[in-house]
C-alpha atoms as a PDB file:
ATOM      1  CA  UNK A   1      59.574 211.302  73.670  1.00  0.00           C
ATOM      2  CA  UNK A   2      63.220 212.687  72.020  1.00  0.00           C
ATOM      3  CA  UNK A   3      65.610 209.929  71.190  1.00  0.00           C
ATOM      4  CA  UNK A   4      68.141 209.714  73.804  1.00  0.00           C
ATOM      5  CA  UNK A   5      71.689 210.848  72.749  1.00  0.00           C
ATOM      6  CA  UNK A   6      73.147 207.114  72.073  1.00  0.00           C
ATOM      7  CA  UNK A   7      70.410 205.543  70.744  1.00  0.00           C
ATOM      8  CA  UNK A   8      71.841 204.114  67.645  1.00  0.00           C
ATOM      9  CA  UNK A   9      74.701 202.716  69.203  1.00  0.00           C
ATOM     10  CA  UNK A  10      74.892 199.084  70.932  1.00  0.00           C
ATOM     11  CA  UNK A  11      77.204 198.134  73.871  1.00  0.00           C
ATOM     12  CA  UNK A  12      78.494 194.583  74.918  1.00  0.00           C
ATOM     13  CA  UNK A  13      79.925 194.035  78.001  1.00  0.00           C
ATOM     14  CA  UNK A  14      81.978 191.557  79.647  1.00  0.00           C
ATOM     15  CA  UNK A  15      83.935 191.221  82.692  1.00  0.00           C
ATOM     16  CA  UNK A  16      83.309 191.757  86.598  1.00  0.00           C
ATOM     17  CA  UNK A  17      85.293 195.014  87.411  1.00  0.00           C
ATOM     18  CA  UNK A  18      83.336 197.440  88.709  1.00  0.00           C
ATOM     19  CA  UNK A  19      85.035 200.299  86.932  1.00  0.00           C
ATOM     20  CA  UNK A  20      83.657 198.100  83.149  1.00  0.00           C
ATOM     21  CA  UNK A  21      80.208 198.058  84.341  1.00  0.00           C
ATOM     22  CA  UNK A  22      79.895 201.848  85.678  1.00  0.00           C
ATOM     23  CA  UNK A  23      81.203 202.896  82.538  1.00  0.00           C
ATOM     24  CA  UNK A  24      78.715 200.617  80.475  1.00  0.00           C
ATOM     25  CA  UNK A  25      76.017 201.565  82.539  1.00  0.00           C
ATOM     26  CA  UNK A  26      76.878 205.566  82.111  1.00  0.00           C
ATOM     27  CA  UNK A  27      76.947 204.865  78.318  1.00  0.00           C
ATOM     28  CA  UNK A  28      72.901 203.141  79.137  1.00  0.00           C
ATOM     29  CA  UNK A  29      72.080 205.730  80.695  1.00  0.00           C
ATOM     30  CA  UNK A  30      72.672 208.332  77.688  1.00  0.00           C
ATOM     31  CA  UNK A  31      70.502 205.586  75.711  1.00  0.00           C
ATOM     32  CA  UNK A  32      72.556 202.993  74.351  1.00  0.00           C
ATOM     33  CA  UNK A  33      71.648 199.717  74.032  1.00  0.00           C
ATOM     34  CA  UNK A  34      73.932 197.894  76.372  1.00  0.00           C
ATOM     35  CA  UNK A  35      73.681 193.990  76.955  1.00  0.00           C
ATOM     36  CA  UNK A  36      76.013 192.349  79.653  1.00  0.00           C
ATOM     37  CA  UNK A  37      77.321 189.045  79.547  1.00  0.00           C
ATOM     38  CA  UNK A  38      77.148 187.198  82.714  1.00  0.00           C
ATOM     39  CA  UNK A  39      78.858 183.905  83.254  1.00  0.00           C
ATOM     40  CA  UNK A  40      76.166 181.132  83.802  1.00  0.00           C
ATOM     41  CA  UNK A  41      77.753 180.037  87.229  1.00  0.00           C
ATOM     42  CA  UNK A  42      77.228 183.552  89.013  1.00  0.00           C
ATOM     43  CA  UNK A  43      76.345 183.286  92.312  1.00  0.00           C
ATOM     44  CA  UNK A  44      75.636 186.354  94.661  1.00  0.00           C
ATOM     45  CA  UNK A  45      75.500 187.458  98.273  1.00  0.00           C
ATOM     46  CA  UNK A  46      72.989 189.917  99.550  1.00  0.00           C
ATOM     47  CA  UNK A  47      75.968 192.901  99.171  1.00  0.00           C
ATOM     48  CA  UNK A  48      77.244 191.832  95.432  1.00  0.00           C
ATOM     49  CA  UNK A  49      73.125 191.513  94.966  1.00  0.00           C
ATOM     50  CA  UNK A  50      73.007 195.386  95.925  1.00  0.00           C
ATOM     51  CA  UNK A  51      76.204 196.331  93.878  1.00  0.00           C
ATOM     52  CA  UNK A  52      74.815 194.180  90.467  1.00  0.00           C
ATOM     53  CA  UNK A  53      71.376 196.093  91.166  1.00  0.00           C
ATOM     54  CA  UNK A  54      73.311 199.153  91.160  1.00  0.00           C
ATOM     55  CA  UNK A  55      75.252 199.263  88.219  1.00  0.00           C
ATOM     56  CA  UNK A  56      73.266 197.220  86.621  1.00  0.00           C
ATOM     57  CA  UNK A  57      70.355 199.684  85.342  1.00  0.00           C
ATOM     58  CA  UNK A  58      69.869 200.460  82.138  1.00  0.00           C
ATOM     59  CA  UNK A  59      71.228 197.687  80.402  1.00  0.00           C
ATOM     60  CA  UNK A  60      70.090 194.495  79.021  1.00  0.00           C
ATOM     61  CA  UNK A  61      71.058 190.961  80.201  1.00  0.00           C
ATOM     62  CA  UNK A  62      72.027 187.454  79.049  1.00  0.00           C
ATOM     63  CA  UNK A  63      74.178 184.371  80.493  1.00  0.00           C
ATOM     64  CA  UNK A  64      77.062 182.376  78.496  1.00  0.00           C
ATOM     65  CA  UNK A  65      79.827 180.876  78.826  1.00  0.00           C
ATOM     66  CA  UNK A  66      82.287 182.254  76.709  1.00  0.00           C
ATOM     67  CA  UNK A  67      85.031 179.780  77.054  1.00  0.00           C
ATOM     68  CA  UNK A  68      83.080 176.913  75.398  1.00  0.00           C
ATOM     69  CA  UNK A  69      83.610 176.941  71.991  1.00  0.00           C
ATOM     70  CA  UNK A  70      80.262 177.859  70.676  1.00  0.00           C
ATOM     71  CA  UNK A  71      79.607 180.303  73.524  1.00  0.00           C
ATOM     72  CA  UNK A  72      82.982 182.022  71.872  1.00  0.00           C
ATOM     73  CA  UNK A  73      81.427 182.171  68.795  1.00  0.00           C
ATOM     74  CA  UNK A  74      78.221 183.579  70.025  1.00  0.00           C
ATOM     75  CA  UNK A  75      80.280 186.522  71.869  1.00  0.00           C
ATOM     76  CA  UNK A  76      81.813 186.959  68.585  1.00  0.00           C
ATOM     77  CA  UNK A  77      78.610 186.924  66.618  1.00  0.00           C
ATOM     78  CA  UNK A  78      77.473 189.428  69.027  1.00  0.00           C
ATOM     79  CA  UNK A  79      80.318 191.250  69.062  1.00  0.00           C
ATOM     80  CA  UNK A  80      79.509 192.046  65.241  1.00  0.00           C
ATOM     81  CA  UNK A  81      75.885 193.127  65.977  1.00  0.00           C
ATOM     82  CA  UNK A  82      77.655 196.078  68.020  1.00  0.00           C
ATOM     83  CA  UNK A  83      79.253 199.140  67.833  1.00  0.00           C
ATOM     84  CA  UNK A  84      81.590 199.170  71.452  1.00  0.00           C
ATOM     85  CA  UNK A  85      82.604 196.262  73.986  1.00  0.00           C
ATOM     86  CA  UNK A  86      83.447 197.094  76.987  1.00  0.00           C
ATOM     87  CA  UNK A  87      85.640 194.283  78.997  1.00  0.00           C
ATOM     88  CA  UNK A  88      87.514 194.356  82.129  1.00  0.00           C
ATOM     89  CA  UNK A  89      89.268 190.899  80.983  1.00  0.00           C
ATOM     90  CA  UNK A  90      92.855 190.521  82.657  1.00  0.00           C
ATOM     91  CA  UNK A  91      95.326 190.262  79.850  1.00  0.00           C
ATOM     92  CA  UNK A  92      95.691 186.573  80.455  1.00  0.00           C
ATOM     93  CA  UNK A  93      91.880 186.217  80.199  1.00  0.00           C
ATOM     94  CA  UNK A  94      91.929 187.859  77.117  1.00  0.00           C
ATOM     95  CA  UNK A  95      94.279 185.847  75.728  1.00  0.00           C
ATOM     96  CA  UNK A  96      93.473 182.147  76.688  1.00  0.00           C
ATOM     97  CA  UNK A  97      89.647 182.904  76.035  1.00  0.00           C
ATOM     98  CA  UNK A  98      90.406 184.605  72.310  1.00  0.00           C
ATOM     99  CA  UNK A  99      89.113 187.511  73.469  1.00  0.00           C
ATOM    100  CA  UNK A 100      92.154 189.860  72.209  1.00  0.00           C
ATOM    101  CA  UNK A 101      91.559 193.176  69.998  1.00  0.00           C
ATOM    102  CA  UNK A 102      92.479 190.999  66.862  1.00  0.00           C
ATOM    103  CA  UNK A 103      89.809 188.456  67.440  1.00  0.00           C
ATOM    104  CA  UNK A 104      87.086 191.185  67.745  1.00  0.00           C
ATOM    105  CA  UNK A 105      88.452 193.327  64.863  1.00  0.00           C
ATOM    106  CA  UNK A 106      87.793 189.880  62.760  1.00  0.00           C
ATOM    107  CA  UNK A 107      84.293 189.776  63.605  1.00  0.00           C
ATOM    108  CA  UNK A 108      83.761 193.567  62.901  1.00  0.00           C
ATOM    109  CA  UNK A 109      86.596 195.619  61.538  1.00  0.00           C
ATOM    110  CA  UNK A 110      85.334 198.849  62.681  1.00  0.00           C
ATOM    111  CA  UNK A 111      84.663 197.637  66.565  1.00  0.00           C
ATOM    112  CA  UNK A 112      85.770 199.891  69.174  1.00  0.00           C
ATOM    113  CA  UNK A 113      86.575 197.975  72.644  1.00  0.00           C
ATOM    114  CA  UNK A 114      86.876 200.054  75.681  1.00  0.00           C
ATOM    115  CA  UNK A 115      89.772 197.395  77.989  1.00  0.00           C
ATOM    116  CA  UNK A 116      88.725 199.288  81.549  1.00  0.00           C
ATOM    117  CA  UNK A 117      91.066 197.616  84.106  1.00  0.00           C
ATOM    118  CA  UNK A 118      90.210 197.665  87.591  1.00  0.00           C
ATOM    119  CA  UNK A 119      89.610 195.153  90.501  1.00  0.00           C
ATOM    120  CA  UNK A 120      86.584 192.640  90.616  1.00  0.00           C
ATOM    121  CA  UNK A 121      84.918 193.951  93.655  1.00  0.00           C
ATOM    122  CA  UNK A 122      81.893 193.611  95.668  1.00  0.00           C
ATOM    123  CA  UNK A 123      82.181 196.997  96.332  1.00  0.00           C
ATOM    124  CA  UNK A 124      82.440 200.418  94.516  1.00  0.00           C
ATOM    125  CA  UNK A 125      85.199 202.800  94.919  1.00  0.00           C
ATOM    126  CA  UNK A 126      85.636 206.332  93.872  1.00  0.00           C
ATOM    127  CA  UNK A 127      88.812 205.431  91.759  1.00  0.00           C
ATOM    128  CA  UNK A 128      86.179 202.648  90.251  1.00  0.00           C
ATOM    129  CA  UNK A 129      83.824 205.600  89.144  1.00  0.00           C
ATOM    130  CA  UNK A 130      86.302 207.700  87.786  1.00  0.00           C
ATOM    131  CA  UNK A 131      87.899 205.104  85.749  1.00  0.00           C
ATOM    132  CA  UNK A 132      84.335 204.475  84.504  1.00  0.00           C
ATOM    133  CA  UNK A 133      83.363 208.011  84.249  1.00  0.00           C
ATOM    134  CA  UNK A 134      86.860 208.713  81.849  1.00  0.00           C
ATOM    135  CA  UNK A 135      86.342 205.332  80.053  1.00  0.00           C
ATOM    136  CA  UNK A 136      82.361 206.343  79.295  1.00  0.00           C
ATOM    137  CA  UNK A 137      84.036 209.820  78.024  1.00  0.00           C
ATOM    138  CA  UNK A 138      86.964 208.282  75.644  1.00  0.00           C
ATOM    139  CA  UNK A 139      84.101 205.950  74.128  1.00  0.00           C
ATOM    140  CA  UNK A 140      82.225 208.909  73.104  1.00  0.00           C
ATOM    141  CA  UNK A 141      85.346 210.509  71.753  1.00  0.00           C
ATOM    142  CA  UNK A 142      86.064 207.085  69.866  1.00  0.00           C
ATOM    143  CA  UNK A 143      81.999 207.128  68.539  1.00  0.00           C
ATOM    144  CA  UNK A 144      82.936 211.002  67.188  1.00  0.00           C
ATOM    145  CA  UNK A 145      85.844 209.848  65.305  1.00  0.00           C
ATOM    146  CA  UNK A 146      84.248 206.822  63.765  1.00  0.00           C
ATOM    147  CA  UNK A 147      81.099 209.002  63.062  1.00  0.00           C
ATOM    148  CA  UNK A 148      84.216 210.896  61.034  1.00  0.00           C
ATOM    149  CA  UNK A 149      86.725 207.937  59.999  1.00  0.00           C
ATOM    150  CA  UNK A 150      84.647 204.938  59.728  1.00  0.00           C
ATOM    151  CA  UNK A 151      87.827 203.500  61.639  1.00  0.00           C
ATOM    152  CA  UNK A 152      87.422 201.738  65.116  1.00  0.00           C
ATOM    153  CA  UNK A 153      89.726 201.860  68.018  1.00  0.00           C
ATOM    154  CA  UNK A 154      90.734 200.438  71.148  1.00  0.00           C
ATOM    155  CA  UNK A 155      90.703 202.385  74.322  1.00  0.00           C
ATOM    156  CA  UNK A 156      92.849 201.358  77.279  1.00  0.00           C
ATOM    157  CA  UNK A 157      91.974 202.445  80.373  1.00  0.00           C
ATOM    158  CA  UNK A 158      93.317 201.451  84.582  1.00  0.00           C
ATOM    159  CA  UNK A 159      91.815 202.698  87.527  1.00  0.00           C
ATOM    160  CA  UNK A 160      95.418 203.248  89.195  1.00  0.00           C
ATOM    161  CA  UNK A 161      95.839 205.692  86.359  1.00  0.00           C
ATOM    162  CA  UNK A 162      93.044 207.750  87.035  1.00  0.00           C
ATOM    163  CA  UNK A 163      94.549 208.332  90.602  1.00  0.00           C
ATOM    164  CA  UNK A 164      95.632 212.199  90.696  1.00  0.00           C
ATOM    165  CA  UNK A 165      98.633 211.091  94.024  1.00  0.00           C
ATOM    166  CA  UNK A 166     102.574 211.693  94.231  1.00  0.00           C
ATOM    167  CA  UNK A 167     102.765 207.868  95.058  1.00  0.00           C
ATOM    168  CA  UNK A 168     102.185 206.712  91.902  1.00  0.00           C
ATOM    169  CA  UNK A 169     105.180 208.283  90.762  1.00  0.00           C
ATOM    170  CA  UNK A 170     107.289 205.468  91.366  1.00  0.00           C
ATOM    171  CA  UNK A 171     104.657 202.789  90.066  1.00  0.00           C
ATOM    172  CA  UNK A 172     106.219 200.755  87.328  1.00  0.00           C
ATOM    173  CA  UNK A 173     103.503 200.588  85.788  1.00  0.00           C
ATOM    174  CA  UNK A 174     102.265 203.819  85.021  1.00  0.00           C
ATOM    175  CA  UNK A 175     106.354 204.592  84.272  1.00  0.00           C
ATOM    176  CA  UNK A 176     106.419 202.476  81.642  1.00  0.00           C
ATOM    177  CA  UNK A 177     102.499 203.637  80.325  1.00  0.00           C
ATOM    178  CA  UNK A 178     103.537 206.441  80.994  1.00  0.00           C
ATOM    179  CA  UNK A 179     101.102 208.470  82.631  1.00  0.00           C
ATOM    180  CA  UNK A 180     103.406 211.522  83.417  1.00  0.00           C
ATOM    181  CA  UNK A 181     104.452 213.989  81.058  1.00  0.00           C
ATOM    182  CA  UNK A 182     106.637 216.763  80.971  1.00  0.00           C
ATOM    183  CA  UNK A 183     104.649 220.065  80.047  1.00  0.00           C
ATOM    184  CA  UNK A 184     106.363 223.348  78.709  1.00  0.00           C
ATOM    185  CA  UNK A 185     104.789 226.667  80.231  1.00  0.00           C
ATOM    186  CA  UNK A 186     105.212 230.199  78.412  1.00  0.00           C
ATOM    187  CA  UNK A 187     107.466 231.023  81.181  1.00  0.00           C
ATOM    188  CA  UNK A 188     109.862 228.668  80.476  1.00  0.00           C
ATOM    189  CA  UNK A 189     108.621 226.382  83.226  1.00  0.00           C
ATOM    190  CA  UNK A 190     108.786 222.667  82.877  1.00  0.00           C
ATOM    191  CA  UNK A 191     105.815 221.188  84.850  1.00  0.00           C
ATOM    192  CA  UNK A 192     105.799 217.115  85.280  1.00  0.00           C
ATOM    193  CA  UNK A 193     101.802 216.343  85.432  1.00  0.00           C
ATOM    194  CA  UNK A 194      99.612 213.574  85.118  1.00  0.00           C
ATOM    195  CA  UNK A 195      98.354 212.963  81.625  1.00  0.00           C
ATOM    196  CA  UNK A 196      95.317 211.634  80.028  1.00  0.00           C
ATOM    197  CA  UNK A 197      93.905 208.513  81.810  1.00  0.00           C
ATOM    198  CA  UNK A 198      92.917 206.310  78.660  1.00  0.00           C
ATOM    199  CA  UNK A 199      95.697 205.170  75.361  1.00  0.00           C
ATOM    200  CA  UNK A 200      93.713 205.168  72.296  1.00  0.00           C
ATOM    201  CA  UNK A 201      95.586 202.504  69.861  1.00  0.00           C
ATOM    202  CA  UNK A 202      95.193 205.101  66.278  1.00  0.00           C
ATOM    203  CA  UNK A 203      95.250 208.125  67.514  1.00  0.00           C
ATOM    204  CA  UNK A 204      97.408 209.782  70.325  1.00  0.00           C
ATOM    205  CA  UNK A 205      96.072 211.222  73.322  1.00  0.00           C
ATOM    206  CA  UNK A 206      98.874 213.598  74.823  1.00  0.00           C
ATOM    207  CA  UNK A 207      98.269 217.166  76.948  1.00  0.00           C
ATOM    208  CA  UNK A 208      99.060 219.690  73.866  1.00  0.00           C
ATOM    209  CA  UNK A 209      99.026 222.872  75.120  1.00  0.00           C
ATOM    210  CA  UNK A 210     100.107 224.220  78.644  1.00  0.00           C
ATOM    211  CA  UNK A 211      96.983 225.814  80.993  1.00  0.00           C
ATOM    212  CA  UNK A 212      96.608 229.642  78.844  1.00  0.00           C
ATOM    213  CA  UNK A 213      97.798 233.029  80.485  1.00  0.00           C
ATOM    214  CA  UNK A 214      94.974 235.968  80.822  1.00  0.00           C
ATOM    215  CA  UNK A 215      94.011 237.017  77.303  1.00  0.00           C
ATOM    216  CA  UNK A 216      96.687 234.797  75.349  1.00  0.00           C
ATOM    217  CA  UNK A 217      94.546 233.738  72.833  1.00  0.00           C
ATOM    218  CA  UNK A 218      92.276 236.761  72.412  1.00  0.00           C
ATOM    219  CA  UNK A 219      93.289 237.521  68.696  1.00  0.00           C
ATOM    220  CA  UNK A 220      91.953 233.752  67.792  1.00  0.00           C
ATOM    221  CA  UNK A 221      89.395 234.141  69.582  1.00  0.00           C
ATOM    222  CA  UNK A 222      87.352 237.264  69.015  1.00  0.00           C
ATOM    223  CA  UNK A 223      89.562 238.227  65.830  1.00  0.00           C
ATOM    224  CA  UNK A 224      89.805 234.588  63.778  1.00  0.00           C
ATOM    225  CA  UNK A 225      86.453 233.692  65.046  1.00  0.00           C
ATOM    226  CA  UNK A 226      84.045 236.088  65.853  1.00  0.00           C
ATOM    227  CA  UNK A 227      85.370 238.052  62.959  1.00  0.00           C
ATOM    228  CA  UNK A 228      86.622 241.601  65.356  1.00  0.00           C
ATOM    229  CA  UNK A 229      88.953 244.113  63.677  1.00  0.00           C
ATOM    230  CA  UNK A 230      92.295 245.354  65.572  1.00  0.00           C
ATOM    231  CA  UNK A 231      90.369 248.629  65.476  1.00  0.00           C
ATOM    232  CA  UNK A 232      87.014 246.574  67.314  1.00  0.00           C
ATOM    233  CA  UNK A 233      89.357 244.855  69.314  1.00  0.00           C
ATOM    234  CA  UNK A 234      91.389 247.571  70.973  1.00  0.00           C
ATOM    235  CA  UNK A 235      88.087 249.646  71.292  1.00  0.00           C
ATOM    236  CA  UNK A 236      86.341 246.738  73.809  1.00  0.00           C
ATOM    237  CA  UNK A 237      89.759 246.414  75.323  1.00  0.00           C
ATOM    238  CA  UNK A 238      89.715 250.035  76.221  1.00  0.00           C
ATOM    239  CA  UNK A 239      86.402 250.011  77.453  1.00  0.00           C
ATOM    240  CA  UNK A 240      87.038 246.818  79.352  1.00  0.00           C
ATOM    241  CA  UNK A 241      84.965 244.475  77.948  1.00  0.00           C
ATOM    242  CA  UNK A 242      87.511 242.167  76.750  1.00  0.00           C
ATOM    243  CA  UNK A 243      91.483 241.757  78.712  1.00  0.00           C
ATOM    244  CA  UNK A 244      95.111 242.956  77.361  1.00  0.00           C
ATOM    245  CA  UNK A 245      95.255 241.360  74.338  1.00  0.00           C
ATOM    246  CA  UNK A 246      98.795 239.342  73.760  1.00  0.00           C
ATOM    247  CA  UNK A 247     101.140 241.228  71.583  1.00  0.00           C
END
C-alpha cells in the first residue's frame, strides 16, 4: 500500500472547538499522525458521544491534564516530538496554562501551531467545517514552506472570518483583523472583498492580484512558459485555438 500524502508529519491537538478537531482530523485523514489530548475529566452525552465519534477518526488518543505542572511539561515534551499543533485554546487559556506560541517555539523552534478559533460545541456547523477545511489548507501551505525554509509558523484562524456575509462588515473584530481589503481591478475599479481567512505570523497572506480579464496573461502563459513564438502565437490565435492576446 502507497504512503499516504502526510505520513511523515505528526499532529497534536488540543482544545474542544469543533472547527480544531475537523481540521486535525482532515490533516488524519491525508495520513498524518494526529494524537488528541483530552482532558481526564471528559464526560459525554449520547449527542457529544456521536460528534467525538465523528471527528474523531483517524487520529490517535490520550488523556492529561495539562494544567498540572508535569502534565505541562508532558504537552511540551510532546509538543517537540511533532511537527503541527493544532489548538482551539481561548487567548486567556493560552495564556494562564503556558500554552502561548513562545512556550511551544521553546520546546521546538521550528513548530508550526494552527490557533483555529471557533465555539466548543456539541454540534457541527458549516462555518465549523469551513474554518477547519481553510485551517487543514494553511497547514499544508505552512508544511510547503518549512519543507523550503526550515522556519515554522503560526497560523491564525476564526470561524466568523470564514463567513462570506455583508454583516460582518461592521464586526470589530474582523475590522481590526482585518478581513476586508480593498482590491484594484484593470478597469480602474476599486472592489472591497473578503480576504484570506487565516494570518500567518512570517509571511503575509494578502489577495495580490485582481480576478484576470479573457486572455490577459496569454504572453506568460503560452509565450514565457510553454516556450510559443509571437509568430506561433498569433497563428493559434487566428485559428482560434487560443483568445485575443493582451497588447
Amino acid at each position: 500500500m502507497r504512503r499516504l500524502p502526510l505520513a511523515a508529519v505528526r499532529v497534536l491537538e488540543l482544545g474542544a472547538a469543533p472547527a480544531g478537531a475537523y481540521c486535525a482530523r482532515l490533516l488524519g485523514d491525508v495520513g498524518a499522525e494526529v494524537i488528541r489530548v483530552e482532558p481526564i475529566a471528559r464526560r459525554d452525552g449520547p449527542d457529544e458521544r456521536r460528534l467525538y465519534i465523528h471527528l474523531n477518526r483517524n487520529k490517535l488518543g490520550c488523556t492529561l491534564d495539562f494544567s498540572h505542572p508535569c502534565g505541562h511539561d508532558l504537552l511540551l515534551r510532546l509538543a517537540a516530538r511533532s511537527n503541527v499543533v493544532v489548538e482551539s485554546l481561548t487567548a486567556g487559556e493560552r495564556e494562564r496554562l503556558g500554552l502561548t506560541y513562545e512556550a511551544f517555539r521553546a520546546a521546538r523552534p521550528d513548530i508550526i501551531i494552527a490557533s483555529v478559533s471557533g465555539p466548543a460545541e456539541t454540534s457541527i456547523s458549516l462555518a465549523d467545517v469551513a474554518t477547519g477545511t481553510a485551517a487543514a489548507g494553511a497547514v499544508c501551505a505552512a508544511l510547503l514552506l518549512h519543507r523550503h525554509t526550515g522556519r515554522g509558523l503560526r497560523i491564525e484562524i476564526s470561524a466568523r472570518g470564514t463567513s462570506r456575509t455583508p454583516l460582518l462588515r461592521s464586526d470589530p473584530h474582523l475590522q481590526e483583523r482585518p478581513l476586508f481589503e480593498p482590491v484594484s481591478h484593470p478597469d480602474g475599479q476599486i472592489e472591497e472583498m473578503a480576504g484570506l481567512p487565516w494570518r500567518f505570523s512570517e509571511t503575509p497572506a494578502h489577495v495580490r492580484l485582481p480576478a484576470p480579464r479573457p486572455g490577459e496573461h496569454d504572453r506568460y502563459v503560452f509565450g514565457d512558459l510553454l516556450g510559443l513564438s509571437p509568430q506561433e502565437m498569433a497563428e493559434l490565435e487566428r485559428e482560434g485555438v487560443i483568445g485575443r492576446r493582451d497588447a
